[in-house]
N, C-alpha and C. Protein backbone atom coordinates (compact mmCIF):
# COMPACT_ATOMS: atom_id res chain seq x y z
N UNK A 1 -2.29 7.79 4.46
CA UNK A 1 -3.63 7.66 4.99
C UNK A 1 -3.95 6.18 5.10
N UNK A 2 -4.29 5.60 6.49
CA UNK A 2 -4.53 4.42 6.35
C UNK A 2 -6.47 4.41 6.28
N UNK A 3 -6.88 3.49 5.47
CA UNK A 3 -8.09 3.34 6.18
C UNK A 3 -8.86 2.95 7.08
N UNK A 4 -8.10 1.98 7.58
CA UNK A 4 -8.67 1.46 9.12
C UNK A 4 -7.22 1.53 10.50
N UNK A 5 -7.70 1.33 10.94
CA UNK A 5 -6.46 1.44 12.39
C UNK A 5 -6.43 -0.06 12.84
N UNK A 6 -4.47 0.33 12.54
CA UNK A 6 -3.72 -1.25 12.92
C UNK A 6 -3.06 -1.24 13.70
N UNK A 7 -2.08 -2.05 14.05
CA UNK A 7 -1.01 -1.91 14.57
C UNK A 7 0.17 -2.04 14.13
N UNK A 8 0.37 -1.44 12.90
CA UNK A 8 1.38 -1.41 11.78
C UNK A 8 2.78 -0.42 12.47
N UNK A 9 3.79 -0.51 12.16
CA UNK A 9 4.50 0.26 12.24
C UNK A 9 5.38 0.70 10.96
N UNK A 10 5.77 1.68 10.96
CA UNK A 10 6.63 2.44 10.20
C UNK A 10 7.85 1.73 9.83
N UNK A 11 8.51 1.48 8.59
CA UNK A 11 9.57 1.18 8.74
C UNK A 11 10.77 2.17 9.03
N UNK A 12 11.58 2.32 9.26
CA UNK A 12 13.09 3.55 9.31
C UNK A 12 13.65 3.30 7.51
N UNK A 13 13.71 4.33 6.90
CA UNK A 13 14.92 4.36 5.65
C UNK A 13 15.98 5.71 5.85
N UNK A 14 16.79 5.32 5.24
CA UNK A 14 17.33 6.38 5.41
C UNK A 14 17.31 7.86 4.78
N UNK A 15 17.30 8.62 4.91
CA UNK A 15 16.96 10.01 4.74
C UNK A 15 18.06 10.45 3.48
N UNK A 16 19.18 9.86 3.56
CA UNK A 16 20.11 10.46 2.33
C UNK A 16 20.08 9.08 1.48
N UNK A 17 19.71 9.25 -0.12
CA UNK A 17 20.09 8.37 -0.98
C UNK A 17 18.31 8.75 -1.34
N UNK A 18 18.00 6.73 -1.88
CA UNK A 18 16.55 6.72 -2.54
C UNK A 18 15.28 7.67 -1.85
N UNK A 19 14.58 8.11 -2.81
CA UNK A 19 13.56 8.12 -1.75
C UNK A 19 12.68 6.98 -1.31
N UNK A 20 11.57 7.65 -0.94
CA UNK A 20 10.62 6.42 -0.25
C UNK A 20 10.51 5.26 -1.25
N UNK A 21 9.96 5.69 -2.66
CA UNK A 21 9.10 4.57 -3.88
C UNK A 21 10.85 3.59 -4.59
N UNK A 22 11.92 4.57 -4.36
CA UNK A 22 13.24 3.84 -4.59
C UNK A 22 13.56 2.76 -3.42
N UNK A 23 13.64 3.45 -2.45
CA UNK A 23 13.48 2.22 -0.99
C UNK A 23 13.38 1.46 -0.93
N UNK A 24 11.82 1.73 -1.51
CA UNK A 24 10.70 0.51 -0.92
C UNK A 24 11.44 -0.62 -1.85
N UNK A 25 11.47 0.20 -3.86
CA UNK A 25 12.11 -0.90 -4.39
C UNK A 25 13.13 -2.03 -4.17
N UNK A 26 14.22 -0.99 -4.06
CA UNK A 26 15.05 -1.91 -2.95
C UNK A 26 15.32 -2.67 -2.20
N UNK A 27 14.43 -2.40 -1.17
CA UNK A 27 13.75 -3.22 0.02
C UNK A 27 13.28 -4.51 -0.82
N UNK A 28 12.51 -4.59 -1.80
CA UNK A 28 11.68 -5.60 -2.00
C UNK A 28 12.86 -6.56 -3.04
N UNK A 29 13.60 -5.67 -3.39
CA UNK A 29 14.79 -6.59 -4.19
C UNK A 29 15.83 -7.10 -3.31
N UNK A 30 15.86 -6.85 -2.63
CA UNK A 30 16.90 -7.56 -1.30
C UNK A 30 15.91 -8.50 -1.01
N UNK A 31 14.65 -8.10 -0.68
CA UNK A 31 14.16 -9.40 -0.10
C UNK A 31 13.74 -10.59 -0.89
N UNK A 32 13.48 -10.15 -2.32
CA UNK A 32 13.41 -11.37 -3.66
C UNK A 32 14.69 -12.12 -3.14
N UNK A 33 16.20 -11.15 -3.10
CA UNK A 33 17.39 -11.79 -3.22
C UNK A 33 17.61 -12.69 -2.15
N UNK A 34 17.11 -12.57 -1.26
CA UNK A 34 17.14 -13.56 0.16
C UNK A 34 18.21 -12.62 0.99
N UNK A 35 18.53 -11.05 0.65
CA UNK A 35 19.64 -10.48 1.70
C UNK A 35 18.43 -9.60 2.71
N UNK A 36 17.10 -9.76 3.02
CA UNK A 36 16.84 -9.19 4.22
C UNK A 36 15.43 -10.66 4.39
N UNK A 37 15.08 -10.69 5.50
CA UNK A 37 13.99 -11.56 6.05
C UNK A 37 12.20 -10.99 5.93
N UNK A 38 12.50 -9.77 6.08
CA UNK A 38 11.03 -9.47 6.23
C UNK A 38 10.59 -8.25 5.32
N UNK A 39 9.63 -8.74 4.48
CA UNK A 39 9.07 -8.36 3.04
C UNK A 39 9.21 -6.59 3.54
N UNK A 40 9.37 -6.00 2.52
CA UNK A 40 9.35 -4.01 2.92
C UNK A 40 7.71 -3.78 3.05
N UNK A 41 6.82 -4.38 2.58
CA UNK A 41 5.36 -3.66 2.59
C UNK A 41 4.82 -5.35 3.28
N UNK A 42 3.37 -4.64 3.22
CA UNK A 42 2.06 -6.05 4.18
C UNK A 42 1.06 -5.61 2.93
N UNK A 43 0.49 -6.88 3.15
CA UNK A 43 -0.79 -6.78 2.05
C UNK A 43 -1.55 -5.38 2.49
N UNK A 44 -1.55 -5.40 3.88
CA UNK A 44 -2.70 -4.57 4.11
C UNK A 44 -2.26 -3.01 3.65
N UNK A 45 -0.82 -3.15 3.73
CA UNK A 45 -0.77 -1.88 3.26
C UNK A 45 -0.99 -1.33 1.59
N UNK A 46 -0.69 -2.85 0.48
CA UNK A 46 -1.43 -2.79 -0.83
C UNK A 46 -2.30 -2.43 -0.86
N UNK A 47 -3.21 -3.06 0.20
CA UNK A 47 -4.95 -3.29 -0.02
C UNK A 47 -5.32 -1.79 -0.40
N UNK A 48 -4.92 -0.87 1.24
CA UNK A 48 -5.29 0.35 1.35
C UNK A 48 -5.23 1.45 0.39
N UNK A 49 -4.22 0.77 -0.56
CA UNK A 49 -3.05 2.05 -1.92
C UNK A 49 -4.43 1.56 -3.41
N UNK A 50 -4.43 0.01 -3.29
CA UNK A 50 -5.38 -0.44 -4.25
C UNK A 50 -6.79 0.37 -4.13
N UNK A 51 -7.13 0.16 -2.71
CA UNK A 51 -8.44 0.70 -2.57
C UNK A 51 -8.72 2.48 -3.42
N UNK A 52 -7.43 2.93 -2.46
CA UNK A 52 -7.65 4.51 -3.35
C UNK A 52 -7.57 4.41 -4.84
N UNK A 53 -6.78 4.17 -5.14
CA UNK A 53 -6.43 3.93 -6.67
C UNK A 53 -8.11 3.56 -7.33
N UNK A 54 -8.61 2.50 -6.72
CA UNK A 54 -9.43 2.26 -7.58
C UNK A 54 -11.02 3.56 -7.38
N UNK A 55 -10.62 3.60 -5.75
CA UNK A 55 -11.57 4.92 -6.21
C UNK A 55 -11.60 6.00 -6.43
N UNK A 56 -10.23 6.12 -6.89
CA UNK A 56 -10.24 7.63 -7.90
C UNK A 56 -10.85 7.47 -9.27
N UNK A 57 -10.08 5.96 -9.89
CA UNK A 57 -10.65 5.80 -11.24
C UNK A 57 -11.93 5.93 -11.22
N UNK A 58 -12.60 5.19 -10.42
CA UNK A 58 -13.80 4.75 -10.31
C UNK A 58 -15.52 6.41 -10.05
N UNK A 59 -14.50 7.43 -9.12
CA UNK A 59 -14.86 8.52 -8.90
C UNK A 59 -14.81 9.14 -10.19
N UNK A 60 -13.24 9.11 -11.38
CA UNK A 60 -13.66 10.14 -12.11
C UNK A 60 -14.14 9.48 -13.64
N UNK A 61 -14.48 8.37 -13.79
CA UNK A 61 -15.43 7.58 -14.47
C UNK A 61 -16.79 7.90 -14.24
N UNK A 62 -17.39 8.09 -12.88
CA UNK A 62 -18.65 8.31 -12.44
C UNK A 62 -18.95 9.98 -12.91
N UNK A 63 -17.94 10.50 -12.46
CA UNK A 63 -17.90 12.30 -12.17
C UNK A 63 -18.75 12.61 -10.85
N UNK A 64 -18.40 11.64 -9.69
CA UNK A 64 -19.12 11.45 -8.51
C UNK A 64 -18.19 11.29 -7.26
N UNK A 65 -18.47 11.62 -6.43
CA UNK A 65 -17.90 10.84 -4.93
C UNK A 65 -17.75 9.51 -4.90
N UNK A 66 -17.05 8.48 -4.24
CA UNK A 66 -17.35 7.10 -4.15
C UNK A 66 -16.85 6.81 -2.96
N UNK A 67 -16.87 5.76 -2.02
CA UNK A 67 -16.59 5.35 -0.95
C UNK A 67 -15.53 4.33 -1.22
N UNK A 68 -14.39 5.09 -0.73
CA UNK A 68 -13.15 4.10 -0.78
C UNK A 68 -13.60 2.76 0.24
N UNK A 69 -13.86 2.75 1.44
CA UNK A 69 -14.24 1.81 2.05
C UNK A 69 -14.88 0.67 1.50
N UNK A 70 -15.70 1.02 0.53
CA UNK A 70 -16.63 0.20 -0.20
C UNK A 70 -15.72 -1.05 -1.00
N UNK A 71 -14.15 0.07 -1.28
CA UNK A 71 -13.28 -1.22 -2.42
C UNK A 71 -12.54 -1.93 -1.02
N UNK A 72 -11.77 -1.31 -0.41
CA UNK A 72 -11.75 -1.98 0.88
C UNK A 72 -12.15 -3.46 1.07
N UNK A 73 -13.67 -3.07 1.50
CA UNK A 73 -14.11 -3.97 1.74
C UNK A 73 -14.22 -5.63 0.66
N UNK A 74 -14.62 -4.82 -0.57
CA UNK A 74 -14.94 -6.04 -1.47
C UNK A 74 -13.54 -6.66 -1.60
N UNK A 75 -12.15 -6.41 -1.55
CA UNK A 75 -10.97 -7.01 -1.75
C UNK A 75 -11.00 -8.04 -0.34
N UNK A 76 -10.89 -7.00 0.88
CA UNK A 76 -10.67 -8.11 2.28
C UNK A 76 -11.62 -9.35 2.27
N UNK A 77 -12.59 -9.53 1.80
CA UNK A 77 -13.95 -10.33 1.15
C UNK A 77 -13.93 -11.37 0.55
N UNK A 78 -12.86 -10.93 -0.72
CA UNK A 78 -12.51 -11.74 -1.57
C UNK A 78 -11.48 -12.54 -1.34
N UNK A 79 -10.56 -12.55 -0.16
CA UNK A 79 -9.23 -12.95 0.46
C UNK A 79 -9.68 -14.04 0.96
């Protein structure tokens, strides 16, 4: 689920071996290592994972609804 509309694209992994959260690891350890050029994730796609995250906590702390948009926003803000 993204929260706003980008022009992001998908990366390709492959279907036999890690899954996605192994991948991604991967991905990001090759690219620490200097064996691929371009990082596996974008901030924006953190931002969006942070945002939920925090408003689940934040929802079941309250015992309420909360507006993910709302964390969204205050992070892109703070950048």
């Amino acid at each position: 689920m993204l929260l706003r509309s980008t022009d992001r694209q998908p990366i390709d992994y492959p279907r036999e071996g890690p899954g996605d959260t192994a991948f991604l690891f991967d991905a990001f350890l090759d690219w620490v290592a200097g064996r691929r050029n371009d990082h596996p994730t974008s901030v924006d796609d953190n931002l969006d994972c942070m945002a939920l995250l925090f408003t689940a906590n934040t929802s079941a702390d309250r015992g309420e609804g909360v507006d993910a948009l709302h964390f969204l926003n205050e992070a892109q803000a703070s950048t």
